[in-house]
C-alpha atoms as a PDB file:
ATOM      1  CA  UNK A   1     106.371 120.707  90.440  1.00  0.00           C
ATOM      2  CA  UNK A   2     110.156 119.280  89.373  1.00  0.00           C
ATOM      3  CA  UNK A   3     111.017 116.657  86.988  1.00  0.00           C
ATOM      4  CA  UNK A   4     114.000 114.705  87.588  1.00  0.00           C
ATOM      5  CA  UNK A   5     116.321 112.131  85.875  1.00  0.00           C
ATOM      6  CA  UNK A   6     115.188 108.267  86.876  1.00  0.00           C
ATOM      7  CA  UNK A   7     118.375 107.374  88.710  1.00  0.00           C
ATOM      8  CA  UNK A   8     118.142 110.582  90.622  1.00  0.00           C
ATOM      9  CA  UNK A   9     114.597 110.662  91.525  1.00  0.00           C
ATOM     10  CA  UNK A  10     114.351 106.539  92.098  1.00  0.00           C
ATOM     11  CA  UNK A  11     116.474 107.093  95.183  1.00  0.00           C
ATOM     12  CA  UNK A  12     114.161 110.242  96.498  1.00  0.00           C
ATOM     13  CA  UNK A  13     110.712 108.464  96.345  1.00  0.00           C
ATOM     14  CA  UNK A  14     112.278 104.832  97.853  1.00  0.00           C
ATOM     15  CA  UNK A  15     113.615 106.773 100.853  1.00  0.00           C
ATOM     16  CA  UNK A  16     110.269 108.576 100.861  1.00  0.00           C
ATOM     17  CA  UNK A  17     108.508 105.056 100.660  1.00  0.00           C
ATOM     18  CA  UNK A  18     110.475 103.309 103.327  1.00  0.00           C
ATOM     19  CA  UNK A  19     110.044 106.464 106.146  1.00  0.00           C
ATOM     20  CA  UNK A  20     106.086 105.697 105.534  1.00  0.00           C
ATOM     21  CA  UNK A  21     106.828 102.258 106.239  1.00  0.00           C
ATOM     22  CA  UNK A  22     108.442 103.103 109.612  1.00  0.00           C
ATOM     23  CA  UNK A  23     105.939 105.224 110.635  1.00  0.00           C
ATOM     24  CA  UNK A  24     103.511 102.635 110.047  1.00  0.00           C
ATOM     25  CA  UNK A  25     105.101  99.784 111.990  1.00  0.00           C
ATOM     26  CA  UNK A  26     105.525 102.405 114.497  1.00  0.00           C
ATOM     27  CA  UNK A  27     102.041 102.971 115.102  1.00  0.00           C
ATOM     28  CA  UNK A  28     101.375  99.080 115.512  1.00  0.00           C
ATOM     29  CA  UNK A  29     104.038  98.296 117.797  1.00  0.00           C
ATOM     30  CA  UNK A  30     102.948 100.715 120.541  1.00  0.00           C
ATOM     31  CA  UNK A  31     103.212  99.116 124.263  1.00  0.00           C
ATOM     32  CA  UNK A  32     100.155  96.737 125.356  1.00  0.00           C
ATOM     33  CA  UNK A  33      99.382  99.115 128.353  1.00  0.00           C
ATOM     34  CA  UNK A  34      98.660 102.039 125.728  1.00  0.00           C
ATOM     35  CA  UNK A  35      96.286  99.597 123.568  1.00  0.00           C
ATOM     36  CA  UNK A  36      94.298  98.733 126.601  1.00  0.00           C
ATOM     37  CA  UNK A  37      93.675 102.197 127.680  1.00  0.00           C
ATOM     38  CA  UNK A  38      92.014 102.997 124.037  1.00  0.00           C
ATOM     39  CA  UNK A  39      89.965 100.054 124.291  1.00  0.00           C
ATOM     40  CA  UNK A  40      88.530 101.028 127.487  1.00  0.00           C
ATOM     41  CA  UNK A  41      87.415 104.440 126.232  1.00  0.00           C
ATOM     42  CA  UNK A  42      86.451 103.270 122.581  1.00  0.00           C
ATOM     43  CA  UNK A  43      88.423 100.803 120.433  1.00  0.00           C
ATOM     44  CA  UNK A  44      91.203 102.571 118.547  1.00  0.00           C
ATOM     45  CA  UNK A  45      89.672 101.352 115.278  1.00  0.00           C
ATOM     46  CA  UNK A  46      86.665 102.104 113.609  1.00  0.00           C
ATOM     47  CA  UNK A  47      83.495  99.949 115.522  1.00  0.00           C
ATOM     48  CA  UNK A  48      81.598 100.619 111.858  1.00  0.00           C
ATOM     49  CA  UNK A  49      81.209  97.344 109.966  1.00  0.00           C
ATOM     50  CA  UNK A  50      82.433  99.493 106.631  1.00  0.00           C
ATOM     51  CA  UNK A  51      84.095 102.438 106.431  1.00  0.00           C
ATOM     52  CA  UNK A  52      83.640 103.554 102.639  1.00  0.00           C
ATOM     53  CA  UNK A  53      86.281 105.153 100.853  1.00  0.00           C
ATOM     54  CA  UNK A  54      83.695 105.996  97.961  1.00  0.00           C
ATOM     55  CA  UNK A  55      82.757 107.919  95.618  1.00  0.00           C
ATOM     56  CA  UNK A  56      85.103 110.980  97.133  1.00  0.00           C
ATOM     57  CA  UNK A  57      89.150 111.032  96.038  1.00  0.00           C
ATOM     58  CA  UNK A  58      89.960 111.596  99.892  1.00  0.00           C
ATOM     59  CA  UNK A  59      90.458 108.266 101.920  1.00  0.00           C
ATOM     60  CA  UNK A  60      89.029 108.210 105.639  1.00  0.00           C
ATOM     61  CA  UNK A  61      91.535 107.742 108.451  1.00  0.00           C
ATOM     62  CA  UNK A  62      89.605 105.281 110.319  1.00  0.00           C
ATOM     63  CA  UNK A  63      89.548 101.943 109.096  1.00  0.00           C
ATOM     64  CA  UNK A  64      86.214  99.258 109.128  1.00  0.00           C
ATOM     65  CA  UNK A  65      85.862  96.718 112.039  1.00  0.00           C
ATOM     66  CA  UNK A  66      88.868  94.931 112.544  1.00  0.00           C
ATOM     67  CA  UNK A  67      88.842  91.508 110.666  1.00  0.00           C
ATOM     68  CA  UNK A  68      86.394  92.842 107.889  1.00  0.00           C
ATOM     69  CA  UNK A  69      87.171  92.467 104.118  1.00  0.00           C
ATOM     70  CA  UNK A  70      85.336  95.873 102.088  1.00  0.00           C
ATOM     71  CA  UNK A  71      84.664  95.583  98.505  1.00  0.00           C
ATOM     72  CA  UNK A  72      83.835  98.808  96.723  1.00  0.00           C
ATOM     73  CA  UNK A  73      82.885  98.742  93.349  1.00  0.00           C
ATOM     74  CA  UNK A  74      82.590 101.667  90.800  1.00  0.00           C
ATOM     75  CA  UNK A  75      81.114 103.256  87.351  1.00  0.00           C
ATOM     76  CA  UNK A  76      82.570 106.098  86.656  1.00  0.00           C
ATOM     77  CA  UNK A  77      82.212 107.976  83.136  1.00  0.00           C
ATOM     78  CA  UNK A  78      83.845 111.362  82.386  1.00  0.00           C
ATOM     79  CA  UNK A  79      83.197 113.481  79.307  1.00  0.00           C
ATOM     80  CA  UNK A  80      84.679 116.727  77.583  1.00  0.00           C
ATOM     81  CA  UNK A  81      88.930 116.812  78.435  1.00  0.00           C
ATOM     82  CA  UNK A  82      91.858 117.941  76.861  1.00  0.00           C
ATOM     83  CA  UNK A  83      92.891 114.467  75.711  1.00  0.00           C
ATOM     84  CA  UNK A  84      89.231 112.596  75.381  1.00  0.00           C
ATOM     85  CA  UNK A  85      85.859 113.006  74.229  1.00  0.00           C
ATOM     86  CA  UNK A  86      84.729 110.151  77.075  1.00  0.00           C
ATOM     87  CA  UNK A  87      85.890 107.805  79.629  1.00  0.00           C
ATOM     88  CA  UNK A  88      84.809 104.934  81.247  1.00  0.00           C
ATOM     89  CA  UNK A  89      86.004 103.146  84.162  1.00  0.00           C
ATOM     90  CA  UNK A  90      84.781 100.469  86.618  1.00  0.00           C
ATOM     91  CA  UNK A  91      87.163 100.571  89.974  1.00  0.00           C
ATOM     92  CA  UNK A  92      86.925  97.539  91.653  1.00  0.00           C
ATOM     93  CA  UNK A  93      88.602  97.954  95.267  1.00  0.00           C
ATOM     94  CA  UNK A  94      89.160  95.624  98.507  1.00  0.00           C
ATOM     95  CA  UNK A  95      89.700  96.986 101.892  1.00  0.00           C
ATOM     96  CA  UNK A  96      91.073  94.627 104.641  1.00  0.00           C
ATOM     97  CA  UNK A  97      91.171  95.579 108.455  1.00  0.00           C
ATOM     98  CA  UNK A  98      94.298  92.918 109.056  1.00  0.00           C
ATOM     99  CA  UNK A  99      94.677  94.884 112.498  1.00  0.00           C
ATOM    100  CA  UNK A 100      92.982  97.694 114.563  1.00  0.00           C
ATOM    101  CA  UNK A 101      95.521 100.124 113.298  1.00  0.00           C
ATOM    102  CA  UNK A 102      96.567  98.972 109.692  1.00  0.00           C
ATOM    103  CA  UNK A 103      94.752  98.176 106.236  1.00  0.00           C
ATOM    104  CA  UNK A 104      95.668  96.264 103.276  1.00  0.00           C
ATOM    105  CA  UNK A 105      94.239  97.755  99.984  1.00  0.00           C
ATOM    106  CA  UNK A 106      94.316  96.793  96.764  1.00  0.00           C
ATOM    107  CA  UNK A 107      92.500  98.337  93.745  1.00  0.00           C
ATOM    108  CA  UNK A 108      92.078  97.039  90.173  1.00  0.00           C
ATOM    109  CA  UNK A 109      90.982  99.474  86.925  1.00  0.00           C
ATOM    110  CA  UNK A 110      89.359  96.304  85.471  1.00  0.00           C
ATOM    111  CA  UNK A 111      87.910  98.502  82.354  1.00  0.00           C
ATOM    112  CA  UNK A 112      89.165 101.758  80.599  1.00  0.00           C
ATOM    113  CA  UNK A 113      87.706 102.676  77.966  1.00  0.00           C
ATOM    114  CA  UNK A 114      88.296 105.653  76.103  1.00  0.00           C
ATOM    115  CA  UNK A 115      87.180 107.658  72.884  1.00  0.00           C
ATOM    116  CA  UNK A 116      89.494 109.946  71.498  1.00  0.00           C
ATOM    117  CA  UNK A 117      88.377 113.702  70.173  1.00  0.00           C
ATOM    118  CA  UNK A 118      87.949 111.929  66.805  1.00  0.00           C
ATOM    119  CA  UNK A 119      85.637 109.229  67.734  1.00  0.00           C
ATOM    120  CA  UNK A 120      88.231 106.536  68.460  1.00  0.00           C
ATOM    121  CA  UNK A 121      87.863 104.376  71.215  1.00  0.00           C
ATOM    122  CA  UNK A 122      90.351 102.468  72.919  1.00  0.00           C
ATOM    123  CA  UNK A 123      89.655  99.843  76.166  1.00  0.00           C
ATOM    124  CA  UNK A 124      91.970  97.870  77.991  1.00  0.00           C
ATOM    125  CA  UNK A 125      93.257  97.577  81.859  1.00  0.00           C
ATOM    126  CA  UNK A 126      93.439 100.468  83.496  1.00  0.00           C
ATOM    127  CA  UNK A 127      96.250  99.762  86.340  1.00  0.00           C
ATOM    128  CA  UNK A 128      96.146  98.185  89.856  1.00  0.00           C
ATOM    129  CA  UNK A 129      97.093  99.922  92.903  1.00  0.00           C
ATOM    130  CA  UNK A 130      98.673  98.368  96.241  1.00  0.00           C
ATOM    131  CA  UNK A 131      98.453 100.182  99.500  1.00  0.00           C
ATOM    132  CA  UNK A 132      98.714 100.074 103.429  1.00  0.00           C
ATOM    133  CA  UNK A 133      97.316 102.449 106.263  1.00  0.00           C
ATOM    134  CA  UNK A 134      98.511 102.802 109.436  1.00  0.00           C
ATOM    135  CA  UNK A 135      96.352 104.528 111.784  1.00  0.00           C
ATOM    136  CA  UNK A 136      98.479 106.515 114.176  1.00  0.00           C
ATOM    137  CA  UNK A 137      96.293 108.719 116.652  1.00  0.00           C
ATOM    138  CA  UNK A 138      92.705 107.949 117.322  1.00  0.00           C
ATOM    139  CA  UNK A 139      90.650 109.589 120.532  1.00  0.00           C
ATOM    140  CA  UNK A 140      87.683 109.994 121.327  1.00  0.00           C
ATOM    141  CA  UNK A 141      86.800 114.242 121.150  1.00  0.00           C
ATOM    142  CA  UNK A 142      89.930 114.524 118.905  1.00  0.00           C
ATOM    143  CA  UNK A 143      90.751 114.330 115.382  1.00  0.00           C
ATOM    144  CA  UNK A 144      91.903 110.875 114.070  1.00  0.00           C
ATOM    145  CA  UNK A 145      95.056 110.435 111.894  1.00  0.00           C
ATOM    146  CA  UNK A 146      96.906 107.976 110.056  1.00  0.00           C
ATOM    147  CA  UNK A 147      99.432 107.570 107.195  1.00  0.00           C
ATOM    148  CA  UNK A 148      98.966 105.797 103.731  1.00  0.00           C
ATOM    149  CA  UNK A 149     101.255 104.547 100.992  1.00  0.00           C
ATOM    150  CA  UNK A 150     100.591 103.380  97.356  1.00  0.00           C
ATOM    151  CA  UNK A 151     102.291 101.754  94.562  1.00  0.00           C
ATOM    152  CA  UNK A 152     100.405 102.326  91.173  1.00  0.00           C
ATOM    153  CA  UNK A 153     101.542  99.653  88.357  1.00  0.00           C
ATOM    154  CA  UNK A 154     100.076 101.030  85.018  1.00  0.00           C
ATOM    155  CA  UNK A 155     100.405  97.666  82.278  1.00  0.00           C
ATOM    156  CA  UNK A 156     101.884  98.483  79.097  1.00  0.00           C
ATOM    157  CA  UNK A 157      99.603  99.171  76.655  1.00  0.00           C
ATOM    158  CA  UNK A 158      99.964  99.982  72.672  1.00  0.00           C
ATOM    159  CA  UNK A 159      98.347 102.839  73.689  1.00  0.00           C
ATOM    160  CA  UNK A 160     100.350 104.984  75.829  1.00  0.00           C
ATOM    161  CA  UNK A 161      97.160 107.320  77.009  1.00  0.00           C
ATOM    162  CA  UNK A 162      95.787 103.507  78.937  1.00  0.00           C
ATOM    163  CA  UNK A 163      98.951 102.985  80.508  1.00  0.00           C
ATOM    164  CA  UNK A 164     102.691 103.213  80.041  1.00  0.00           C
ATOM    165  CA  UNK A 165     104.058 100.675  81.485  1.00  0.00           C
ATOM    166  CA  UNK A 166     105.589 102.396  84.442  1.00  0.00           C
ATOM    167  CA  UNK A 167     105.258 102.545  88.255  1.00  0.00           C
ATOM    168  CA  UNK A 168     104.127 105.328  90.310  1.00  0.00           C
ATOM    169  CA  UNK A 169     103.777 106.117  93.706  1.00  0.00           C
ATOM    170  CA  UNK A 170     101.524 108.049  96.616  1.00  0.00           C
ATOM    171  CA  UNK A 171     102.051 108.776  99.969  1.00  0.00           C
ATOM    172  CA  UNK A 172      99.185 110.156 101.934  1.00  0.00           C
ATOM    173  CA  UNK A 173      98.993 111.851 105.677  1.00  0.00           C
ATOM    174  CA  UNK A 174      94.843 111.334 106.177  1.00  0.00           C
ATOM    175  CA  UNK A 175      92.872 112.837 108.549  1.00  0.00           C
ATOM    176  CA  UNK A 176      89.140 112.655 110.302  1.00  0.00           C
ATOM    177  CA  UNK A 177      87.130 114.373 112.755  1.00  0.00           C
ATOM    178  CA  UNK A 178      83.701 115.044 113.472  1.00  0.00           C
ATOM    179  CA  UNK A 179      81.820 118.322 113.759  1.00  0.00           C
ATOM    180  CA  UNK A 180      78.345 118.317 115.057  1.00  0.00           C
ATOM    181  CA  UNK A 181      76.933 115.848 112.474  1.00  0.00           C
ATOM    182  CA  UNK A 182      79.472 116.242 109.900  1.00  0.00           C
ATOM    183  CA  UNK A 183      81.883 113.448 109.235  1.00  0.00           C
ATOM    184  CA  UNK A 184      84.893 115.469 108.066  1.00  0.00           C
ATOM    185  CA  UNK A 185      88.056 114.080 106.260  1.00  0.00           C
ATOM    186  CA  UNK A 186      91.551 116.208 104.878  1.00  0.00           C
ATOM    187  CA  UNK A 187      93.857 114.244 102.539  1.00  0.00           C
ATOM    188  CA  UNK A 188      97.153 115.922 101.844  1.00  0.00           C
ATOM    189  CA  UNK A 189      99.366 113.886  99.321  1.00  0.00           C
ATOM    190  CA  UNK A 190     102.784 113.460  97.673  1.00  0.00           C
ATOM    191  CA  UNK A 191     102.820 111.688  94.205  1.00  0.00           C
ATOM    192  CA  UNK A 192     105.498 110.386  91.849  1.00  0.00           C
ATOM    193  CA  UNK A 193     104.633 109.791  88.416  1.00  0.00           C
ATOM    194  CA  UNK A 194     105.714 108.631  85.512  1.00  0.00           C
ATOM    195  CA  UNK A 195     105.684 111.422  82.534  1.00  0.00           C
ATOM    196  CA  UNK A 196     104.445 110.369  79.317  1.00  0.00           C
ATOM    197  CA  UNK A 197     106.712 112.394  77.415  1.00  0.00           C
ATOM    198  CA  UNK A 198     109.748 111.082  78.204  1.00  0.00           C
ATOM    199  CA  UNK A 199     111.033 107.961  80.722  1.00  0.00           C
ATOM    200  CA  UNK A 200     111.577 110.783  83.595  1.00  0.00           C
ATOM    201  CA  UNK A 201     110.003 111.000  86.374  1.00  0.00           C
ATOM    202  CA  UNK A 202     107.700 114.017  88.348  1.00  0.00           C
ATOM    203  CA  UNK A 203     107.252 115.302  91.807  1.00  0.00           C
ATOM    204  CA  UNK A 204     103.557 116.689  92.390  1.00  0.00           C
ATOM    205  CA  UNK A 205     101.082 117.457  95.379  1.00  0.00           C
ATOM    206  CA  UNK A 206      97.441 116.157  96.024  1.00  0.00           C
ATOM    207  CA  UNK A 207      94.992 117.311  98.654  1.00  0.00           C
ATOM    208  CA  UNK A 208      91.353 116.945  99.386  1.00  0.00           C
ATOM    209  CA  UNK A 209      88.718 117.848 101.656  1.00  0.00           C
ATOM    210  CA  UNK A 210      85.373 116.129 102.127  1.00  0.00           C
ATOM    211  CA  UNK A 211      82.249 115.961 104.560  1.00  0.00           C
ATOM    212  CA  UNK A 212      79.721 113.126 105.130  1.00  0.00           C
ATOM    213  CA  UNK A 213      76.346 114.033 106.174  1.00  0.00           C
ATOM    214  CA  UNK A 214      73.805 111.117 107.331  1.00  0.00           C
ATOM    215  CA  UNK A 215      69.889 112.051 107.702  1.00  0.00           C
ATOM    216  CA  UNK A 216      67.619 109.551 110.046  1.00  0.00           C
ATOM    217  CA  UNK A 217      66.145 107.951 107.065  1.00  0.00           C
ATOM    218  CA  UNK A 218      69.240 105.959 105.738  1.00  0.00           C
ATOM    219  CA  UNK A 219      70.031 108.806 103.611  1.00  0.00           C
ATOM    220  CA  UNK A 220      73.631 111.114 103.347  1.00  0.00           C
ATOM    221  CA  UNK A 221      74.986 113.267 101.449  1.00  0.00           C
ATOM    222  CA  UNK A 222      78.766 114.011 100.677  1.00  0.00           C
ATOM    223  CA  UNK A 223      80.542 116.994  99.447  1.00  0.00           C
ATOM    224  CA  UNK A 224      84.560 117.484  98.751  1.00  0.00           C
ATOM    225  CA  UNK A 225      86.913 119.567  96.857  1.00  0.00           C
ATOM    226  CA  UNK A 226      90.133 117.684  95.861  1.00  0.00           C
ATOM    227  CA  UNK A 227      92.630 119.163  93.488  1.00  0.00           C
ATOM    228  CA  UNK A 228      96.021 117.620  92.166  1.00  0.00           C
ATOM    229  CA  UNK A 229      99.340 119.117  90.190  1.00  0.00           C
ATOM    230  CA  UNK A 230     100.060 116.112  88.327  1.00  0.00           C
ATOM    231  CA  UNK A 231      97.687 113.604  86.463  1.00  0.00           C
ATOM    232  CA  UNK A 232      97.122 110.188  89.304  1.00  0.00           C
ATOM    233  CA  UNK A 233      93.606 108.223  88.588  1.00  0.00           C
ATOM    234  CA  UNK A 234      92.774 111.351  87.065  1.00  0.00           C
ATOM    235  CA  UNK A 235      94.030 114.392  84.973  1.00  0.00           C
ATOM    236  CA  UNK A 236      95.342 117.299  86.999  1.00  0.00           C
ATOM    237  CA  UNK A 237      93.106 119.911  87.735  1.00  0.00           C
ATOM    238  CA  UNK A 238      90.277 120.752  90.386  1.00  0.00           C
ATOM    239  CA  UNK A 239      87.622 118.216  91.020  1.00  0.00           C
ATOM    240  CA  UNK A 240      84.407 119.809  93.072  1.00  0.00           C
ATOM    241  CA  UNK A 241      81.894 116.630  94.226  1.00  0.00           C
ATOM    242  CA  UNK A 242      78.592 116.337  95.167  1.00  0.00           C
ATOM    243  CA  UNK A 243      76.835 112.668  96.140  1.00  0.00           C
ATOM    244  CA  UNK A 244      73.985 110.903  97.502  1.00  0.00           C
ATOM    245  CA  UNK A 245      74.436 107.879  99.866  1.00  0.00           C
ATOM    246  CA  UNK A 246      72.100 105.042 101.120  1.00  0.00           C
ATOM    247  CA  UNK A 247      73.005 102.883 104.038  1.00  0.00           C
ATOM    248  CA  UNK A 248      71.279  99.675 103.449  1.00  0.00           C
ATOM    249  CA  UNK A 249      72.692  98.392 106.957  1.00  0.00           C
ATOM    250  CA  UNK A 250      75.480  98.199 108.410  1.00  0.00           C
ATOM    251  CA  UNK A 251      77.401  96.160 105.635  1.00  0.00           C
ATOM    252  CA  UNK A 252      75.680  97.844 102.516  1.00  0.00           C
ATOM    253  CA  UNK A 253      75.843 101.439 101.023  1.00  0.00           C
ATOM    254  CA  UNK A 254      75.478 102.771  97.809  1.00  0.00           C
ATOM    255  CA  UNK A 255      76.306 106.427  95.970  1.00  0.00           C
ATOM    256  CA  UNK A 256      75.655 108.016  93.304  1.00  0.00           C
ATOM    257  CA  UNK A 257      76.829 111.925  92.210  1.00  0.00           C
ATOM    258  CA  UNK A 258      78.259 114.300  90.230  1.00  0.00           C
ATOM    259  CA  UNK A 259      82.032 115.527  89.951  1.00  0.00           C
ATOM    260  CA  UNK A 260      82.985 118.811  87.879  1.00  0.00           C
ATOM    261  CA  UNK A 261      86.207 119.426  86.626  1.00  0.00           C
ATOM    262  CA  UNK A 262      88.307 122.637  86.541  1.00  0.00           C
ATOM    263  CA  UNK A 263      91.385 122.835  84.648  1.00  0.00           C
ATOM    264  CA  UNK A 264      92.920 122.858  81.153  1.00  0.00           C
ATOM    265  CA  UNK A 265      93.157 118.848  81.104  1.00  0.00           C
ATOM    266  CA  UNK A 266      90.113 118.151  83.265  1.00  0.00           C
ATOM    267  CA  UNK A 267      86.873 116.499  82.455  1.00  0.00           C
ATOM    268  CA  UNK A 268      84.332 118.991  82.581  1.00  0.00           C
ATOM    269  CA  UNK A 269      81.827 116.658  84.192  1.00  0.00           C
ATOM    270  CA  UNK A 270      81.869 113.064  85.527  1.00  0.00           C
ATOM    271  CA  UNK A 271      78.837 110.931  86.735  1.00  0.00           C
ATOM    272  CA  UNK A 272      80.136 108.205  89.421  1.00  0.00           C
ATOM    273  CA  UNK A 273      78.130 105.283  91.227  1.00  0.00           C
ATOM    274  CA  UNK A 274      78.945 102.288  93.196  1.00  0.00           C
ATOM    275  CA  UNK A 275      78.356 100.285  95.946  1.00  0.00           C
ATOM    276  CA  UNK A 276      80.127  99.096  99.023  1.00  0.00           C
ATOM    277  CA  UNK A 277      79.846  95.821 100.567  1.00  0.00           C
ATOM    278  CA  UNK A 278      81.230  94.030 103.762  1.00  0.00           C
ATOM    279  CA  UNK A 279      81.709  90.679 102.318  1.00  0.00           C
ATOM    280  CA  UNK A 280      82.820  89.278 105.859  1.00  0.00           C
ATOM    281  CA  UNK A 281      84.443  89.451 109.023  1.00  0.00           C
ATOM    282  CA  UNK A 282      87.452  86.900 108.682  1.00  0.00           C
ATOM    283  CA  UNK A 283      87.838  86.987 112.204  1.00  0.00           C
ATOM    284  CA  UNK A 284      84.451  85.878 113.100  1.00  0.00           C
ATOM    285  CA  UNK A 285      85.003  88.595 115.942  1.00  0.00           C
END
């Protein structure tokens, strides 16, 4: 991990930000005659209604059905860090499928609220995050991969531990595959925050690896590992998860789980639970 000056390190994460961009308009202009060969051996999105993105830190490559809008909704409560005694949050997400290959995303903190190691608690808006996804490669009997970029805007806040005021940034190379009846995903990340020492900025890494499990009797079960070198949506540190799913149908599931926290600034244990709904397909497709 470096920290730089703002001028200096403004430059490095824009160019960073507009070679994601490229790739991504790269991977939807592709020639007509390639598009019709994937949809003759599978459509080169995702023919799921929803493809949830929750409760794991590690975003699938493949996107819902093409047209859908995804809401994902969230309650997650942390306990026992470095710079709390608890934490609540309630991250409210939509997901749109605008094309076969690319997402829109947008995510809202709508509640933070935090008690201090005193007792003190503090609640305001936690941030909103705006993001696209390209999906570049997607065959059938071979991994899937795309690209993902993210601008965080934290609100300013009197105080500074809610938010600072200050943008920060996320690019993500995301990729799925499936082994026997394991849904696997691998997130590797690039992040560029804001420090809350001082108005410069810091370079840091993300990664994460999850699997999806899904029994006959609308049951799953998820497990991941994610781990991160600079404090994101959460402080830096390890982050083992275990969860329970239930697919209601094919535009309903809900989780529920544990996530354990290893690291000096970490919470030592967070329960998460949510729900994920496809509101609609806009394309009436």
């Amino acid at each position: 991990m470096r920290s730089k000056g703002g001028h200096q390190n403004r430059g490095g994460y824009h160019v960073f930000g507009i070679v994601i961009f490229i790739l991504a308009i790269t991977c939807l202009v592709q020639p007509a005659k390639t598009n019709a060969q994937h949809s003759s051996s599978g459509s080169p999105g995702n023919d799921d209604f929803i493809v949830p993105s929750r409760p794991t830190v590690s975003q699938p490559a493949d996107i819902q059905k093409v047209g859908v809008l995804q809401l994902e909704f969230g309650l997650n409560a942390g306990f026992d860090a470095k710079g709390f005694r608890n934490q609540q949050t309630t991250p409210l997400a939509l997901r749109f499928a605008a094309l076969s290959r690319f997402l829109l995303a947008f995510q809202l903190l709508a509640v933070r609220s935090q008690a201090d190691l005193m007792g003190r608690r503090t609640t305001g808006v936690g941030g909103t995050i705006t993001g696209i996804q390209a999906l570049a490669f997607k065959k059938t009997g071979y991994p899937t991969f795309a690209f993902a970029y993210e601008v965080k805007l934290l609100p300013t806040s009197k105080v500074e531990k809610l938010a600072s005021g200050r943008v920060e940034h996320r690019a993500l190379l995301l990729i799925s595959d499936k082994l026997g009846g394991f849904d696997l995903t691998f997130n590797a990340a690039y992040l560029n925050v804001a420090r809350k020492d001082s108005r410069r900025r810091a370079d840091g890494g993300q990664f994460a690896l999850a699997f999806d499990y899904e029994f006959g009797n609308h049951f799953g079960v998820t497990g991941e590992l994610a781990g991160q070198s600079l404090e994101y949506t959460q402080p830096r540190g390890l982050y083992p998860l275990v969860a329970v799913t239930y697919q209601v149908n094919r535009r309903l599931r809900f989780d529920a789980g544990l996530q354990f926290g290893i690291g000096a600034q970490a919470p030592r244990v967070a329960i998460l639970a949510g729900v994920v709904v496809g509101i609609a397909d806009l394309y009436g497709k």
